[in-house]
C-alpha atoms as a PDB file:
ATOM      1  CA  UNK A   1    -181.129 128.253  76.445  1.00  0.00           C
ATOM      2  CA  UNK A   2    -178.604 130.431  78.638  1.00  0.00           C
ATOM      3  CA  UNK A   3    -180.428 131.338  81.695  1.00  0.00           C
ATOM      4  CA  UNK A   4    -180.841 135.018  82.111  1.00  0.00           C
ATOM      5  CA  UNK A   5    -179.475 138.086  84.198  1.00  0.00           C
ATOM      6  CA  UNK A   6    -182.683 137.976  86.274  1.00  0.00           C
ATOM      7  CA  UNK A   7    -181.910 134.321  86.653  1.00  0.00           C
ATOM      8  CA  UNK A   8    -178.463 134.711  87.434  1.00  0.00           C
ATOM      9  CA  UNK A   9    -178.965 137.371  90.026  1.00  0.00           C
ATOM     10  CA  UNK A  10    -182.061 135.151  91.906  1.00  0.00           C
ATOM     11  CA  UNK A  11    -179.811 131.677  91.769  1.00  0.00           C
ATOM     12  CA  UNK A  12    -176.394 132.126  90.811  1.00  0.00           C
ATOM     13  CA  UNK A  13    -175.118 134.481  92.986  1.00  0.00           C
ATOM     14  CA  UNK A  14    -176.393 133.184  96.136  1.00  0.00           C
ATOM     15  CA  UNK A  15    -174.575 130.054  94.805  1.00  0.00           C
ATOM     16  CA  UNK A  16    -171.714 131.507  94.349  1.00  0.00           C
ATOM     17  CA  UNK A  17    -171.293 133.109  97.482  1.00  0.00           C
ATOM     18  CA  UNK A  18    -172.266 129.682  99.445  1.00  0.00           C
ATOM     19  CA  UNK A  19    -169.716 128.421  97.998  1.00  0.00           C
ATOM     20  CA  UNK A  20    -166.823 130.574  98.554  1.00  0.00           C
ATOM     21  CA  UNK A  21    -168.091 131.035 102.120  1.00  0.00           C
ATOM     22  CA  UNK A  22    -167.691 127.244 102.302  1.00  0.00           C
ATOM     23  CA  UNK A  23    -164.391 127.668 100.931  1.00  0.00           C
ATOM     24  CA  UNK A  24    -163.652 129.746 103.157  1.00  0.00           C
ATOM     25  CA  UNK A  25    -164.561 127.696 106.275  1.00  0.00           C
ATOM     26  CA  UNK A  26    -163.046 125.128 105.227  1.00  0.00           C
ATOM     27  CA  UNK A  27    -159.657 127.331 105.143  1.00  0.00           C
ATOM     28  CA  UNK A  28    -161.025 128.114 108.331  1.00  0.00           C
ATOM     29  CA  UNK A  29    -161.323 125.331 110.175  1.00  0.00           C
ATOM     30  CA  UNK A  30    -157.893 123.529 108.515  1.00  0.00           C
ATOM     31  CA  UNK A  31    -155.980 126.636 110.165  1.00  0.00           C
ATOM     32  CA  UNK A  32    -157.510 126.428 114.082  1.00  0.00           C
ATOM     33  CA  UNK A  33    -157.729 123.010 114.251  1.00  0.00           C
ATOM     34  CA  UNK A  34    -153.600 122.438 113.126  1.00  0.00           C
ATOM     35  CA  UNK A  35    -152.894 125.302 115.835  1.00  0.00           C
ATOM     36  CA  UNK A  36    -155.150 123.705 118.357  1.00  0.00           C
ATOM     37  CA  UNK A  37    -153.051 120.787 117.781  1.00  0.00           C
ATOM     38  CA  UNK A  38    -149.661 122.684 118.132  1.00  0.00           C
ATOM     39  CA  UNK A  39    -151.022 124.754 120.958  1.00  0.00           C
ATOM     40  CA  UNK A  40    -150.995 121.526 123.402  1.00  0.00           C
ATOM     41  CA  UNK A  41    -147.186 121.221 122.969  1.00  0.00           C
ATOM     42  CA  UNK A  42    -145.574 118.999 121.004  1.00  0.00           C
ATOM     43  CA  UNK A  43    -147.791 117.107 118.886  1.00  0.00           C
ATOM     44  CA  UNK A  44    -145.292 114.031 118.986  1.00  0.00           C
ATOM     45  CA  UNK A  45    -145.137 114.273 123.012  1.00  0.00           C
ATOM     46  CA  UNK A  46    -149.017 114.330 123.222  1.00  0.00           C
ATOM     47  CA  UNK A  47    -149.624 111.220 120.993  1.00  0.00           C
ATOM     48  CA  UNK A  48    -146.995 109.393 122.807  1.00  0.00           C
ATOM     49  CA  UNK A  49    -148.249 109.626 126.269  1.00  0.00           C
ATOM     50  CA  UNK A  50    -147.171 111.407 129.169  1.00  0.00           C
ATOM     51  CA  UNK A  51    -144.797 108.524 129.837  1.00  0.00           C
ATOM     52  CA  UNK A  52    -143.237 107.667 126.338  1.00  0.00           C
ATOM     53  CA  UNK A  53    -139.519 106.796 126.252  1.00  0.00           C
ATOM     54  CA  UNK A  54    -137.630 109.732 123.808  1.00  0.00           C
ATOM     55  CA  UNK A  55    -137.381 106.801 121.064  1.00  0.00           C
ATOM     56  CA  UNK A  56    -141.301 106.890 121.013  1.00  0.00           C
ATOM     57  CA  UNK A  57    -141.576 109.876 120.461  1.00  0.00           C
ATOM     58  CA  UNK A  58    -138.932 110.861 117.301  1.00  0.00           C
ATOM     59  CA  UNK A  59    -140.392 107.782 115.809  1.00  0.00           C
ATOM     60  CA  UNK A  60    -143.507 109.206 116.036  1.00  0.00           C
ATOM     61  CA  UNK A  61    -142.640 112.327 114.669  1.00  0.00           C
ATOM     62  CA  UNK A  62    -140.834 111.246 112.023  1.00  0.00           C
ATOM     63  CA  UNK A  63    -144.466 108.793 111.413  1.00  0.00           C
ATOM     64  CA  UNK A  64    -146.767 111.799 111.552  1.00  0.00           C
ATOM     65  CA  UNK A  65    -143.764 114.412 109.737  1.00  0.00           C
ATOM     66  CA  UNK A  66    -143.842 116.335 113.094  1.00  0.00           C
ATOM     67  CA  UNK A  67    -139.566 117.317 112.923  1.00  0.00           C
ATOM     68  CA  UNK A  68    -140.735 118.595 109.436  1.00  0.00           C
ATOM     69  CA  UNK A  69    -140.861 122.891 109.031  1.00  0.00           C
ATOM     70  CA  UNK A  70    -144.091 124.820 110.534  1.00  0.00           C
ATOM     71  CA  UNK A  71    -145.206 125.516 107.288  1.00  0.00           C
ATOM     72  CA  UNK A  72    -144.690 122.357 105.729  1.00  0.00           C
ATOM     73  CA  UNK A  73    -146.901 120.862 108.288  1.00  0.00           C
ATOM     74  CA  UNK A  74    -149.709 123.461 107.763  1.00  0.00           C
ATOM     75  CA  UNK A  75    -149.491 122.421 104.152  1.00  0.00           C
ATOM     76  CA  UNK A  76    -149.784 119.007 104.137  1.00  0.00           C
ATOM     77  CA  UNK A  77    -152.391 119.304 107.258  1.00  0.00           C
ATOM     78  CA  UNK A  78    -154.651 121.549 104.826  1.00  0.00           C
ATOM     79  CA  UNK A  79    -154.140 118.875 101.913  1.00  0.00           C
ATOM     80  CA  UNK A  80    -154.967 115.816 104.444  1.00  0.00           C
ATOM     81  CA  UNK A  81    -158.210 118.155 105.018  1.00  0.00           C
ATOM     82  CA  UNK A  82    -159.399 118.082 101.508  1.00  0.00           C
ATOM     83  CA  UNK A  83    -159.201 114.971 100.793  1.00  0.00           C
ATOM     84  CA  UNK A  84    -160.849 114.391 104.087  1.00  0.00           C
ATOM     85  CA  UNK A  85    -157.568 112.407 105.433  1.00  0.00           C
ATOM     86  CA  UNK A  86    -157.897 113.186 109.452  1.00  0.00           C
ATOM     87  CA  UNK A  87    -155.156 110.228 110.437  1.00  0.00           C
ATOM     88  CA  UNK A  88    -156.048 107.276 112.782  1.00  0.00           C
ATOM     89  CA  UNK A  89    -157.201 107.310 116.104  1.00  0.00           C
ATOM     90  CA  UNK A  90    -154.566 107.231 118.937  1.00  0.00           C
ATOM     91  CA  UNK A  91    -156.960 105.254 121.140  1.00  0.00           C
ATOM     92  CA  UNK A  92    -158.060 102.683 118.913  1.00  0.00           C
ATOM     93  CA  UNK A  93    -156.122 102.788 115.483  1.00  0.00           C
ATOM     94  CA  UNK A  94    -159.313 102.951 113.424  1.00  0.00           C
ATOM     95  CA  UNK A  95    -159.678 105.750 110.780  1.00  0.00           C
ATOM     96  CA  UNK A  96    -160.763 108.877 112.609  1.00  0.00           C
ATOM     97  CA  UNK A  97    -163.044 110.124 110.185  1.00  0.00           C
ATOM     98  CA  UNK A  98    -165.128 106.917 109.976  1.00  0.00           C
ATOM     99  CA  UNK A  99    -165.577 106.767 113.880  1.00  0.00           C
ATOM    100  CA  UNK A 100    -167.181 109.872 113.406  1.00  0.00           C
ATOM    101  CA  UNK A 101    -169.379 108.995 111.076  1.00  0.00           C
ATOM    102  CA  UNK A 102    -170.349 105.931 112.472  1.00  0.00           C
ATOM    103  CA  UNK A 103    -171.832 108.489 115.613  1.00  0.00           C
ATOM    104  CA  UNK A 104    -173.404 110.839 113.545  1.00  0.00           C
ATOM    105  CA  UNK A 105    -176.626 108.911 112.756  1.00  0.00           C
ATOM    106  CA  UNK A 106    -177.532 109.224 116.592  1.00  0.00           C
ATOM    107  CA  UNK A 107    -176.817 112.874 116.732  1.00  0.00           C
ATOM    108  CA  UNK A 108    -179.068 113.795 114.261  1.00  0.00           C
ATOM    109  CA  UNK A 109    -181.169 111.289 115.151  1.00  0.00           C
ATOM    110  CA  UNK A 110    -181.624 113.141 118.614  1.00  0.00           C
ATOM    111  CA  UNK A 111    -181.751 116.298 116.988  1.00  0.00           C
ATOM    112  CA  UNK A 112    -184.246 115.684 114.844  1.00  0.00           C
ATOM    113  CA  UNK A 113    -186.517 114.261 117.668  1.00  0.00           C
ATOM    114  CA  UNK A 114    -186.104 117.705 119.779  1.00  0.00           C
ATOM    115  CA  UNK A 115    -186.299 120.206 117.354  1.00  0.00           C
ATOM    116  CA  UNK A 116    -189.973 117.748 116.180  1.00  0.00           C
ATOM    117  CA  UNK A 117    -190.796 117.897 119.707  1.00  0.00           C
ATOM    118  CA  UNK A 118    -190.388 122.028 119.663  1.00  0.00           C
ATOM    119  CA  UNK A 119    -192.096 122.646 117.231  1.00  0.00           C
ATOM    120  CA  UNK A 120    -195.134 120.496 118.431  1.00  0.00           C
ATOM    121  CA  UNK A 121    -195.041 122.326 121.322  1.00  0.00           C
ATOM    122  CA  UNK A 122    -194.007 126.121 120.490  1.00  0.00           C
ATOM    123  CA  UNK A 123    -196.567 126.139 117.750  1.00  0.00           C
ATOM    124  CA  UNK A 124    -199.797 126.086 119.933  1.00  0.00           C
ATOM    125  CA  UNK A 125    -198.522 127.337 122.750  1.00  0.00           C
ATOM    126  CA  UNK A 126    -196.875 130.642 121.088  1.00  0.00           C
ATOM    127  CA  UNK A 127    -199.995 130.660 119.091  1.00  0.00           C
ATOM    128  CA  UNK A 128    -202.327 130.335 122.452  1.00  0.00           C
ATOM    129  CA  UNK A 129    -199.900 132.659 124.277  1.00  0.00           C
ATOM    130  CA  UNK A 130    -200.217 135.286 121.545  1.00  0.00           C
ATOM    131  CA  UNK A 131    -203.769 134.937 120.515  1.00  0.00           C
ATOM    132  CA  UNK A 132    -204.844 137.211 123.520  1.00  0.00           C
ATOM    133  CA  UNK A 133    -201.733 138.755 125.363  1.00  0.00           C
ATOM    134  CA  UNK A 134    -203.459 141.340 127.967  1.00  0.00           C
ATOM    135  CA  UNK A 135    -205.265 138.108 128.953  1.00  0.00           C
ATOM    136  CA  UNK A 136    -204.618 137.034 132.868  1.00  0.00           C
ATOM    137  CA  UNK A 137    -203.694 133.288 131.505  1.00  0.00           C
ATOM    138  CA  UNK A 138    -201.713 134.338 128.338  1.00  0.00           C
ATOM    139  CA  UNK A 139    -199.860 136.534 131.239  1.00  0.00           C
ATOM    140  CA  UNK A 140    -199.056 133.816 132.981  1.00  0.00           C
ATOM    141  CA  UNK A 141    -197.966 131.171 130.193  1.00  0.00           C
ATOM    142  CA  UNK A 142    -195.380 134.696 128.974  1.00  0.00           C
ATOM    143  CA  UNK A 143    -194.027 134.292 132.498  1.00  0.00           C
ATOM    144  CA  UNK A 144    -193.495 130.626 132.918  1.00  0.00           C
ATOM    145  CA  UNK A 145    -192.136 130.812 129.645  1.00  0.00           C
ATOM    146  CA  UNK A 146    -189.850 134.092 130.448  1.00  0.00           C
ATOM    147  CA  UNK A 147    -188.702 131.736 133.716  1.00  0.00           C
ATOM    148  CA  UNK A 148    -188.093 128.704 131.938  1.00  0.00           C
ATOM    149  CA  UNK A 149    -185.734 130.411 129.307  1.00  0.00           C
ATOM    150  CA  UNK A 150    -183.451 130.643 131.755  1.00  0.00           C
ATOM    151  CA  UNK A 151    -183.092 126.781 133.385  1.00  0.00           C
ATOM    152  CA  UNK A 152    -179.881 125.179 131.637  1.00  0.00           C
ATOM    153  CA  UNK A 153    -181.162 122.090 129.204  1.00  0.00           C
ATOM    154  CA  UNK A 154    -178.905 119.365 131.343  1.00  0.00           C
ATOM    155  CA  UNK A 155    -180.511 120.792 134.920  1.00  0.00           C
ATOM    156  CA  UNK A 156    -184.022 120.071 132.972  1.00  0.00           C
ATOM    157  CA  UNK A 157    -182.362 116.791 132.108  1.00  0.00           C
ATOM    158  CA  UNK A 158    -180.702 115.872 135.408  1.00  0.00           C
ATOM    159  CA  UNK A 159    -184.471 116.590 137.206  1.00  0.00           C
ATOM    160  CA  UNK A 160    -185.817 114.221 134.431  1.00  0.00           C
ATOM    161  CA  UNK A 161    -183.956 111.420 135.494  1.00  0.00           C
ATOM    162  CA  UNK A 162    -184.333 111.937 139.038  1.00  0.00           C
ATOM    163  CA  UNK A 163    -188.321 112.054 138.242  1.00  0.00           C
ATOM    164  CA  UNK A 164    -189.118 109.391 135.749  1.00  0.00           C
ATOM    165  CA  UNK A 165    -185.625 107.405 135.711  1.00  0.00           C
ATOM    166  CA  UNK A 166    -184.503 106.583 139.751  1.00  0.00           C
ATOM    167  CA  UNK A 167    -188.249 107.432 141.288  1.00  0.00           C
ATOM    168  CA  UNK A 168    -190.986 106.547 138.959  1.00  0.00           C
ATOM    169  CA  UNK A 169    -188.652 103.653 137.077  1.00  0.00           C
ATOM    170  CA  UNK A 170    -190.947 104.073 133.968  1.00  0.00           C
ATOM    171  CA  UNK A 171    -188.077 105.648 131.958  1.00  0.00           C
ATOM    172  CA  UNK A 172    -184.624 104.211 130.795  1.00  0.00           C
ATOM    173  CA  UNK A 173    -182.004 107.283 131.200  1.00  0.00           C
ATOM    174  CA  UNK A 174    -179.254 105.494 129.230  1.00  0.00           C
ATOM    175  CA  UNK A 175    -178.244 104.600 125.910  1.00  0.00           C
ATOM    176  CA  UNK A 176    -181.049 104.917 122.661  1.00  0.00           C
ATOM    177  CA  UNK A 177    -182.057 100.914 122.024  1.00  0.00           C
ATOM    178  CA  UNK A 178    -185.642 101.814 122.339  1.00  0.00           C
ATOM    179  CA  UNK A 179    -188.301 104.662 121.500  1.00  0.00           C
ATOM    180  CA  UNK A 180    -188.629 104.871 125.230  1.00  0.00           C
ATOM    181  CA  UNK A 181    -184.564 105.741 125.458  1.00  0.00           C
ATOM    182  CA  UNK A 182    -185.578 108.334 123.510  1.00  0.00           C
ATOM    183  CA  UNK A 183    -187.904 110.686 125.304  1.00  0.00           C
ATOM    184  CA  UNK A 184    -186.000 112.072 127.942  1.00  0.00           C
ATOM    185  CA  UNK A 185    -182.931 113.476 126.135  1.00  0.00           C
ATOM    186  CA  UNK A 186    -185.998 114.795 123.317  1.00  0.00           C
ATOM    187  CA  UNK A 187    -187.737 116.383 126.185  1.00  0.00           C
ATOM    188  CA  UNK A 188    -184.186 117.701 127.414  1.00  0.00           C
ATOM    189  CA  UNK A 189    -183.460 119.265 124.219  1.00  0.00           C
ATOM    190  CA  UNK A 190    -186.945 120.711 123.472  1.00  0.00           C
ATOM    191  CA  UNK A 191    -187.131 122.084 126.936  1.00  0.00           C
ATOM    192  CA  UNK A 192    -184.254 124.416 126.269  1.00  0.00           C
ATOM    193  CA  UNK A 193    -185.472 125.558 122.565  1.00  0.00           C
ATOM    194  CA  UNK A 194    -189.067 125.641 123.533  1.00  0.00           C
ATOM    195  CA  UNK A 195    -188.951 129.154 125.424  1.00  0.00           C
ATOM    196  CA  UNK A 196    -187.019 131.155 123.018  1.00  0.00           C
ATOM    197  CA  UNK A 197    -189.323 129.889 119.952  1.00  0.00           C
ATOM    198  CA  UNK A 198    -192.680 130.372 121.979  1.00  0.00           C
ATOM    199  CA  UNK A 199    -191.898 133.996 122.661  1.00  0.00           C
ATOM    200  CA  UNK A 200    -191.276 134.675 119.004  1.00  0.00           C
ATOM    201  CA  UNK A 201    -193.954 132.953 117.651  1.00  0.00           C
ATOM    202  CA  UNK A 202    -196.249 134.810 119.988  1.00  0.00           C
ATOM    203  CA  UNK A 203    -195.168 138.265 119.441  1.00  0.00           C
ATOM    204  CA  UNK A 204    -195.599 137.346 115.639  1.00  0.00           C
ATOM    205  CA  UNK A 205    -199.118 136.012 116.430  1.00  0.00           C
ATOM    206  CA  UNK A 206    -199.903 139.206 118.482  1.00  0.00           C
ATOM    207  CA  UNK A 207    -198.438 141.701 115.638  1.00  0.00           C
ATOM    208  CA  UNK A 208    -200.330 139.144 112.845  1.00  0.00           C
ATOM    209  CA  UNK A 209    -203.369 139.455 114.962  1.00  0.00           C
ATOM    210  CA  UNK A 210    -203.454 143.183 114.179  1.00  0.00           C
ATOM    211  CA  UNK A 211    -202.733 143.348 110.397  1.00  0.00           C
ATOM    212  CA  UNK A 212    -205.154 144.416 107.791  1.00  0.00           C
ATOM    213  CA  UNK A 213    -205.816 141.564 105.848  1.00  0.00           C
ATOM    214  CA  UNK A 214    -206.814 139.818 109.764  1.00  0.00           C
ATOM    215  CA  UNK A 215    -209.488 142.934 110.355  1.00  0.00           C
ATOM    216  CA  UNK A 216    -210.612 141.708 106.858  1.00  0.00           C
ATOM    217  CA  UNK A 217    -211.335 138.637 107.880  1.00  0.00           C
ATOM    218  CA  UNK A 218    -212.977 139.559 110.782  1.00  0.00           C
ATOM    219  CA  UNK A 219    -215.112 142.051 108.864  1.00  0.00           C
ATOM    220  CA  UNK A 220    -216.007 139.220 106.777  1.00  0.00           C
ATOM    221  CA  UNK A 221    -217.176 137.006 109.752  1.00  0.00           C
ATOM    222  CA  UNK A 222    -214.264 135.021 110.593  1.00  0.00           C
ATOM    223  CA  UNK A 223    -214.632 133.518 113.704  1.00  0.00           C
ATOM    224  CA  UNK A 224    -211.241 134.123 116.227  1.00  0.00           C
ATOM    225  CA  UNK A 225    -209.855 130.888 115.613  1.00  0.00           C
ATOM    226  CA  UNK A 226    -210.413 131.364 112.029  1.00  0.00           C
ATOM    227  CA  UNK A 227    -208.332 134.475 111.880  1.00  0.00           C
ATOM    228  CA  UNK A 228    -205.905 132.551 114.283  1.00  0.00           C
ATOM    229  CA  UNK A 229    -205.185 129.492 113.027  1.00  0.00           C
ATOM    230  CA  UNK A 230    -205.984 130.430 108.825  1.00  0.00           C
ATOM    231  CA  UNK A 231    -204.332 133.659 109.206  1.00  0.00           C
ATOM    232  CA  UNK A 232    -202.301 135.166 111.870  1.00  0.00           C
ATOM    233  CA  UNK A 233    -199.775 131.586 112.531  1.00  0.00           C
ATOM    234  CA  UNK A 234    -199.177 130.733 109.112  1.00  0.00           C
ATOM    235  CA  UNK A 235    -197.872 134.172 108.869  1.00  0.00           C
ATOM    236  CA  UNK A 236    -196.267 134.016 112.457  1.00  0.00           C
ATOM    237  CA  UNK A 237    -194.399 130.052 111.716  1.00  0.00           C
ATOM    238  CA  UNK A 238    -193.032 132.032 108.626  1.00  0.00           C
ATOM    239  CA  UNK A 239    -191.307 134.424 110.746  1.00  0.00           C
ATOM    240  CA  UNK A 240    -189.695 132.015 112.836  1.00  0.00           C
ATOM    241  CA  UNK A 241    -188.880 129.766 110.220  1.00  0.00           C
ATOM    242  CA  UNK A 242    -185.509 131.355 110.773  1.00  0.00           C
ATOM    243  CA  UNK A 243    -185.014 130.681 113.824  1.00  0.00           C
ATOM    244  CA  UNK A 244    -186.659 127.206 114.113  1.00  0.00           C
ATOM    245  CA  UNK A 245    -183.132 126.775 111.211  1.00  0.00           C
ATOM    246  CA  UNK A 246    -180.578 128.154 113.161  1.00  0.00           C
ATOM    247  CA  UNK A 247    -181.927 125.722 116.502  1.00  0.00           C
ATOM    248  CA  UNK A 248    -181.490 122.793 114.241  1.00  0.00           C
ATOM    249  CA  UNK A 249    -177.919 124.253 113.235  1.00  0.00           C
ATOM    250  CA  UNK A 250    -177.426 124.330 117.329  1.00  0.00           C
ATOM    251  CA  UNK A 251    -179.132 120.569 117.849  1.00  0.00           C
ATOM    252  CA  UNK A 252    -176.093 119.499 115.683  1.00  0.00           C
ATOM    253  CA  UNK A 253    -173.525 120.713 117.529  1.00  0.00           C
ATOM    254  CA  UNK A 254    -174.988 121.790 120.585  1.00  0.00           C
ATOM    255  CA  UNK A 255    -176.216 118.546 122.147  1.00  0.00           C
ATOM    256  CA  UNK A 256    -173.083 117.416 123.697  1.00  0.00           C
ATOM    257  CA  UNK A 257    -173.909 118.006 127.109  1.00  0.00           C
ATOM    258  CA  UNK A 258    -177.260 115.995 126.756  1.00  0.00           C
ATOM    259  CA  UNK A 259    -175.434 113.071 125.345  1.00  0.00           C
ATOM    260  CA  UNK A 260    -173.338 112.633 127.979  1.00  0.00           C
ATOM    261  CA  UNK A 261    -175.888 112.584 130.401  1.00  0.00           C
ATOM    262  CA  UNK A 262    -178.164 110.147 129.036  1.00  0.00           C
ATOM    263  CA  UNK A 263    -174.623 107.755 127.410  1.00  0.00           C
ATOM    264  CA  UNK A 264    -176.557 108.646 124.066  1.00  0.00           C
ATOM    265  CA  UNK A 265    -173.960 107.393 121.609  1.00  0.00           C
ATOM    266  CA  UNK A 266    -173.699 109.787 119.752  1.00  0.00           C
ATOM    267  CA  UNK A 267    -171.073 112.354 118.276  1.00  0.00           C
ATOM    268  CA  UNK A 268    -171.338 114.903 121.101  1.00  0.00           C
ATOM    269  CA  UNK A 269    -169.883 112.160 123.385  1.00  0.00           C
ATOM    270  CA  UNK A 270    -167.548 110.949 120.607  1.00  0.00           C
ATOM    271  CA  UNK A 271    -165.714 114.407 120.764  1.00  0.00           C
ATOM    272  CA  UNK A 272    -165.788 114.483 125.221  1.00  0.00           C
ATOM    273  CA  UNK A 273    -164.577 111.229 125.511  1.00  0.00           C
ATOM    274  CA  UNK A 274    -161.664 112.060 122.062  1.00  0.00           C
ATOM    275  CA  UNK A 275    -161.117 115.142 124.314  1.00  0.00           C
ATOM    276  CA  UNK A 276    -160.367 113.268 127.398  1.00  0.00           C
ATOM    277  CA  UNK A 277    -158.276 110.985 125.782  1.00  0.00           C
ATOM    278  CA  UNK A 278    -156.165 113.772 123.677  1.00  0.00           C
ATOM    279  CA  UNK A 279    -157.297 111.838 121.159  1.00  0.00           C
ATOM    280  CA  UNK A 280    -156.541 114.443 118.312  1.00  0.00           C
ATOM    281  CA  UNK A 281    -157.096 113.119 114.977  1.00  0.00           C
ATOM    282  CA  UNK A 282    -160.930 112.138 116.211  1.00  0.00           C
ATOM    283  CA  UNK A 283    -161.533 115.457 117.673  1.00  0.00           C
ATOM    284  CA  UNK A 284    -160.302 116.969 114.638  1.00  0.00           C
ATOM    285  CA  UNK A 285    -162.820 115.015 112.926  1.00  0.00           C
ATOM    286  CA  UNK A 286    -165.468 115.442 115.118  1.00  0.00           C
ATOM    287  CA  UNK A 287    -164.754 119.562 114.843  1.00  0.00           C
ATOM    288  CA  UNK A 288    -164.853 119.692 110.805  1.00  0.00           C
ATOM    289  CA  UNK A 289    -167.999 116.841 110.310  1.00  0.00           C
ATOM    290  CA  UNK A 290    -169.653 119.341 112.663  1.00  0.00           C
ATOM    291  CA  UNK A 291    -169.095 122.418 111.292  1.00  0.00           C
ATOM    292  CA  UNK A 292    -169.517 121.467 107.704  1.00  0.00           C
ATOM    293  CA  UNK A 293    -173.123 120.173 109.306  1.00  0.00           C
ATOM    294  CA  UNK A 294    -173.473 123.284 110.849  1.00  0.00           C
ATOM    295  CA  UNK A 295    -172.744 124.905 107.863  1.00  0.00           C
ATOM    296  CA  UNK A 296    -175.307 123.510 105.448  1.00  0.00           C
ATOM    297  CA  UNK A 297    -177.881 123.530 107.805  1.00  0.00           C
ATOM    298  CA  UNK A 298    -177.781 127.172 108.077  1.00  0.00           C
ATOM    299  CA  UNK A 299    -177.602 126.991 104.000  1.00  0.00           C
ATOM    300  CA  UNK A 300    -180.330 125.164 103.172  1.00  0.00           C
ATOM    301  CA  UNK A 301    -182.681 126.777 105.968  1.00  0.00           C
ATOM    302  CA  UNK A 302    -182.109 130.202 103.915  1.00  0.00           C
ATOM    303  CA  UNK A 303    -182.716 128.370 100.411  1.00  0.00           C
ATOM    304  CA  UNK A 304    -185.929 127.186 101.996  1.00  0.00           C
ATOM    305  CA  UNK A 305    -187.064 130.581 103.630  1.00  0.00           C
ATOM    306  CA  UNK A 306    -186.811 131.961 100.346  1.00  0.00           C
ATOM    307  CA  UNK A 307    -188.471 129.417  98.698  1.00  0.00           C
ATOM    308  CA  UNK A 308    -191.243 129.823 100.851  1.00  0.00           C
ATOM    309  CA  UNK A 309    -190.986 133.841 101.329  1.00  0.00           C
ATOM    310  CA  UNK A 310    -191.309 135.384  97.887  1.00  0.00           C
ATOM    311  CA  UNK A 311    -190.247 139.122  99.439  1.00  0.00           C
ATOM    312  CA  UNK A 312    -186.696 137.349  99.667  1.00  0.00           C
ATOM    313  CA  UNK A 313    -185.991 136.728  96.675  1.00  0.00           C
ATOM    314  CA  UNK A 314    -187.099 140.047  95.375  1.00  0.00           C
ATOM    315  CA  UNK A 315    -184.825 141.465  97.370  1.00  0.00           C
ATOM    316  CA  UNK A 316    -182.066 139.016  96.585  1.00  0.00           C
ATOM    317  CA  UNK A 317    -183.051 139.990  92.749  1.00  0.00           C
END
C-alpha cells in the first residue's frame, strides 16, 4: 500500500530534509577542513617538519598530490571524504580514521555518564527549586544556581582534584581503568550543564504549577506533591527535553578540555595532542567523526521530541 500525503508530510519530508542537510554538512565540512589544511602553508612543508631537507618535501608532495592544481586537490580531498579515506597519521603511520575511532568509545562513554549525572540532579532540584519560587530556600537554591552558571567546567574540575585527588587521596584524577576514574570528570561535566538545565526545568515547573489541568487536580484533592511530581514535571522534563539533546550534542564535542585534565583517553585529547603535533590527517578525522556525531545527535533528539510531543507533529503535518 503507498503510504499517503498525510504520511508523507509527517515522515517523509522531515527525512528528506535530514538528509540533504547532512549532505550538506558533509560539503561543509570537506571544504573548511581542506582550507584549514592549506591555510597553515604548504601542506608538503608542514608534514615534513620544520627541518625537512627540500627532497623531503617534493617527495612528499608528489606522495600526497600536493604540486597538483587547487582544484584538483579540493576534488580528490572531497572524494577521499566520502569514502571516508582521511590518509595516515604523520605521527604514527596508522590509518587516521581508525585512531579516531578507537577514542571514541571513551568520549561517549564520559558523555553519557555526565549528561546521566545531570539529569539525576537537575530533575529534583529544578523540580524542588520551582515547586515554590517566592519561597526563602527556593530563593536561595535560584541563586547558587544563577552563581554556579557562571564557574568554567575545568575550574570545577581543577578544585576537584585539588579536593578529593592530592588532599583527601580517595579519588584517582587520571586515566578511566576504574568506576572510581570515572566520577570526577562526570561530576566536572555535570557541574557545568547542571545550572543551565535546573533553571529551565524550574521555570517550567513554576509555569506547570499554574496551569488548569494542575488547579484541577488540586480541586480534586491532590496533595502538592501529587500535582508536582504526577503533573507539573512530566510536563516541565518535556520542555527541556530539548535542551537536555542539544547538551548531549555539546558532551560530544565539548568535553575536550575535561579530558585533558583528567588524561581521559578519549577523542577530545586525540584531537589536542593531533593539534600539537600538526598532525593533520587525525585532526581532520577527529573534526568530521565529531560533527557527523554532533549532527545525529541533534537529529534523533528532534525525532524523539516529536515522538513524545504529539503538538509537533501536527504542526510538522
Amino acid at each position: 500500500m503507498l503510504p499517503t500525503l498525510g504520511a508523507w508530510s509527517r515522515w517523509g519530508r522531515p527525512v528528506v530534509r535530514r538528509v540533504l542537510e547532512f549532505v550538506g554538512l558533509l560539503a561543509g565540512i570537506s571544504t573548511v577542513l581542506f582550507f584549514l589544511l592549506h591555510l597553515t602553508g604548504d601542506p608538503a612543508v608542514v608534514l615534513a617538519g620544520e627541518f625537512a631537507t627540500p627532497e623531503t618535501v617534493e617527495r612528499i608532495s608528489a606522495r600526497y598530490g600536493f604540486d597538483d592544481p587547487l582544484l584538483v586537490q579540493y576534488l580528490r580531498f572531497v572524494a577521499s571524504i566520502f569514502v571516508l579515506d582521511f590518509g595516515e597519521s604523520v605521527a604514527s603511520g596508522a590509518p587516521a580514521l581508525g585512531l579516531v575511532l578507537d577514542r571514541l568509545g571513551p568520549t561517549m562513554l564520559l558523555a553519557v555518564l555526565g549528561v546521566a549525572l545531570n539529569m539525576a540532579v537537575s530533575v529534583p532540584l529544578g523540580a524542588w527549586l520551582g515547586s515554590r519560587p517566592d519561597a526563602v530556600p527556593q530563593r536561595l537554591g535560584n541563586t547558587a544556581v544563577f552563581v554556579s552558571q557562571g564557574i568554567p567546567g575545568y575550574v570545577v574540575g581543577l578544585l576537584l582534584i585539588q579536593l578529593f585527588s592530592v588532599q583527601l587521596g580517595i579519588l584517582p584524577s587520571v586515566g578511566m581503568s576504574t568506576w572510581w576514574h570515572w566520577v570526577l570528570p562526570s561530576v566536572t561535566l555535570a557541574s557545568f550543564l547542571a545550572p543551565k538545565l535546573v533553571r529551565v526545568l524550574s521555570a517550567n515547573v513554576t509555569e506547570a504549577m499554574r496551569e488548569d489541568y494542575v488547579r484541577t487536580a488540586q480541586a480534586a484533592g491532590a496533595g502538592r506533591l501529587t500535582m508536582l511530581w504526577r503533573h507539573a514535571l512530566p510536563n516541565a522534563v518535556l520542555g527541556a527535553a530539548a535542551l537536555a539533546g542539544t547538551q548531549l550534542a555539546f558532551m560530544l564535542s565539548g568535553s575536550l578540555i575535561t579530558e585533558v585534565i583528567f588524561a581521559w583517553p578519549g577523542l577530545g585529547r586525540l584531537l589536542i595532542d593531533s593539534v600539537v603535533r600538526l598532525d593533520f590527517p587525525v585532526v581532520q578525522a577527529a573534526v568530521f567523526v565529531i560533527a557527523v556525531l554532533v549532527f545525529a545527535a541533534n537529529a534523533v533528539t528532534d525525532v524523539l521530541f516529536q515522538v513524545i510531543d504529539p503538538r509537533l507533529r501536527r504542526q510538522q503535518a
